[in-house]
C-alpha atoms as a PDB file:
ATOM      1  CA  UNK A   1       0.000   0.000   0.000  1.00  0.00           C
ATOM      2  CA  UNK A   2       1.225   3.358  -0.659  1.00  0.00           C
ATOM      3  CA  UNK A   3       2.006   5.704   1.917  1.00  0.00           C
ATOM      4  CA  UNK A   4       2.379   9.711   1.976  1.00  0.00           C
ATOM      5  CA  UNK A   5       4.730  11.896   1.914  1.00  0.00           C
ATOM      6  CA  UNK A   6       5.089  15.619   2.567  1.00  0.00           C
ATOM      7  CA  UNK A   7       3.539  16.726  -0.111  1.00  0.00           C
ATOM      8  CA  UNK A   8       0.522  14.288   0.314  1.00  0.00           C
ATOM      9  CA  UNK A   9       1.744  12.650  -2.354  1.00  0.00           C
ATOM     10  CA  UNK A  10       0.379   9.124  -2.859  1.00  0.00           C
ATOM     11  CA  UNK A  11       2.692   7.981  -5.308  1.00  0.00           C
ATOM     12  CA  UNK A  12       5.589   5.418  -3.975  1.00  0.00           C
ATOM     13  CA  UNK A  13       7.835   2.984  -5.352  1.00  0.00           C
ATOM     14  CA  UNK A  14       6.371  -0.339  -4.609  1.00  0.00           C
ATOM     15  CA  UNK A  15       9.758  -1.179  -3.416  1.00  0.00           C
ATOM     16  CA  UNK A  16      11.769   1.180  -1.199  1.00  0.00           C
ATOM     17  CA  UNK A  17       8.139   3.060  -0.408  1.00  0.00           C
ATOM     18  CA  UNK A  18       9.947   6.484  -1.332  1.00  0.00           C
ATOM     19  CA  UNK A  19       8.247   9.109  -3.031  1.00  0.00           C
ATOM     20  CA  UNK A  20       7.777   8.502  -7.197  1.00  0.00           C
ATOM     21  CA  UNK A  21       9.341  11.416  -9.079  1.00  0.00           C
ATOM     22  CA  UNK A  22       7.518  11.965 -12.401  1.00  0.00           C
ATOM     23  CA  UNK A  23       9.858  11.875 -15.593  1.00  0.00           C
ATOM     24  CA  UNK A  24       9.284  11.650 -19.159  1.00  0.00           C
ATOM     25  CA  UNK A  25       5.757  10.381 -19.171  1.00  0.00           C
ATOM     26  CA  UNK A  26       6.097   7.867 -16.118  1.00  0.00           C
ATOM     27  CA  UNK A  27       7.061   7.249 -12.452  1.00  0.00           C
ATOM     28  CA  UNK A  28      10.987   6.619 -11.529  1.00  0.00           C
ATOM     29  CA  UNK A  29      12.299   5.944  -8.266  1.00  0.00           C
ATOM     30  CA  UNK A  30      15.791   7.628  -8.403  1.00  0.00           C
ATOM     31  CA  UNK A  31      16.480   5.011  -5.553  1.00  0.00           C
ATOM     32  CA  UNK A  32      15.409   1.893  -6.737  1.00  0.00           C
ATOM     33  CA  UNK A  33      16.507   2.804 -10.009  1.00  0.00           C
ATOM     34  CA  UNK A  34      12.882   1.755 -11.509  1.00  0.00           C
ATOM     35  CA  UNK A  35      10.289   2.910 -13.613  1.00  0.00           C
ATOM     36  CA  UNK A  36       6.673   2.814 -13.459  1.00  0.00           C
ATOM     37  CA  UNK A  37       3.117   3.224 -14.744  1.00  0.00           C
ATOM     38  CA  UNK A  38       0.168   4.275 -12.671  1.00  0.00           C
ATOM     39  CA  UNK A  39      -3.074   1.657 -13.405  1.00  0.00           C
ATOM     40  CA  UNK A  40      -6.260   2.689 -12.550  1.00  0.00           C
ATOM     41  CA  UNK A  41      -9.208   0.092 -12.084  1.00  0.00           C
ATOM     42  CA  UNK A  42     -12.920   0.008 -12.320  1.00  0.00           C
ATOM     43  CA  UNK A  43     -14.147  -0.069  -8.370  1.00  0.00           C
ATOM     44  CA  UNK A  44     -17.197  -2.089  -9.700  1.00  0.00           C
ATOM     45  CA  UNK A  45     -15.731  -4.579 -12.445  1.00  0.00           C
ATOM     46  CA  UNK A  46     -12.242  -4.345 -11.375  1.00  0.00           C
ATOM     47  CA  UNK A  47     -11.113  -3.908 -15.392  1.00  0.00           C
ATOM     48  CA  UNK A  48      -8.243  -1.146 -16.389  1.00  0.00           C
ATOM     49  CA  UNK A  49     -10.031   2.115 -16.824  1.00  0.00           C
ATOM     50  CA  UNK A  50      -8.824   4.808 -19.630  1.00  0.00           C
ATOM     51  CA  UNK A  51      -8.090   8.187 -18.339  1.00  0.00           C
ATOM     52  CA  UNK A  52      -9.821  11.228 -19.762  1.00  0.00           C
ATOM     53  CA  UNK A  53      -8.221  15.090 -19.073  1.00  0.00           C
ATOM     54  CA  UNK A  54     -10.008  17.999 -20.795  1.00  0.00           C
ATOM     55  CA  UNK A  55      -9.971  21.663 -19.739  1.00  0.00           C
ATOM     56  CA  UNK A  56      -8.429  20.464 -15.889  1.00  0.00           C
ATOM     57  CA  UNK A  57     -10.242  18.101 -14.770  1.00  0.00           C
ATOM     58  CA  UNK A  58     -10.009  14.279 -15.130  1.00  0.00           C
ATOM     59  CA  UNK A  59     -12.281  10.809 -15.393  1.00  0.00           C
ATOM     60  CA  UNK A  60     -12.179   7.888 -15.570  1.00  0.00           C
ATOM     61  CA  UNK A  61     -13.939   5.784 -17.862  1.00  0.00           C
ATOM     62  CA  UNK A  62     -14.351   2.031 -17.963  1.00  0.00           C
ATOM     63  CA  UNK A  63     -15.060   0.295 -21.764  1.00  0.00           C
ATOM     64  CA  UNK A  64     -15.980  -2.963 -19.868  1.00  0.00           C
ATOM     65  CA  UNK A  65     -18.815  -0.985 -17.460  1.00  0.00           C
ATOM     66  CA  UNK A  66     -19.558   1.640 -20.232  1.00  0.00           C
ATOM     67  CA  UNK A  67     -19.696   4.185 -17.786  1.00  0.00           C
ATOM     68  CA  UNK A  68     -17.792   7.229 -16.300  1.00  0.00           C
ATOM     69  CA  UNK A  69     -16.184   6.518 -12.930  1.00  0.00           C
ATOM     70  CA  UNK A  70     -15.661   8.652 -10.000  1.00  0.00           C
ATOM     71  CA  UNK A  71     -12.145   9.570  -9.649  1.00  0.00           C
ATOM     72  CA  UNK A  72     -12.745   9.354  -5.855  1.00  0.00           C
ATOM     73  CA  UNK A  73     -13.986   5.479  -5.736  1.00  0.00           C
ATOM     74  CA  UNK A  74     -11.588   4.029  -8.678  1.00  0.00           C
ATOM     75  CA  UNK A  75      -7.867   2.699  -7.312  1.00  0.00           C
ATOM     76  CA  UNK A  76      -4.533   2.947  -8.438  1.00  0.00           C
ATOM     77  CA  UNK A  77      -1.723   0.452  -9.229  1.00  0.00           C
ATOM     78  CA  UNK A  78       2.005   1.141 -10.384  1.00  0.00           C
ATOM     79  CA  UNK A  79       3.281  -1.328 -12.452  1.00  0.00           C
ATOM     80  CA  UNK A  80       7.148  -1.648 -13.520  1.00  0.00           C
ATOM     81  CA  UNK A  81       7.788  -0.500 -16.894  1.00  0.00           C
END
């Protein structure tokens, strides 16, 4: 499980549980030396959801549910690159 850090930042290597810096498109741990990619799944159907950003804000919409999903209920993964 993910834990925070100063910044309330939720995003840590699976690892060494040290803050994910964002770089080039992705998550690296500069001390694990690893990259990752943030998952996010469907809280009812459990299936990868695709992310949607326009004008600020984002959702979350699952293609197996064929519905929008609150970006408060669905949960994240990181997943080595």
């Amino acid at each position: 499980m993910n834990r925070n850090d100063n910044n309330s930042n939720e995003n840590s290597c699976n690892q060494c549980h040290e803050p994910l810096d964002w770089q080039s498109g992705g998550y690296h741990c500069s001390h694990c030396k690893l990259d990752y990619k943030k998952i996010s799944f469907c809280p009812d159907c459990n299936a990868a959801l695709e992310k949607l950003q326009a004008c600020g804000a984002t959702n979350y919409f699952c293609n197996t549910c064929n519905s929008l999903k609150s970006k408060r209920r669905v949960s994240h993964q990181f997943k080595l690159v």
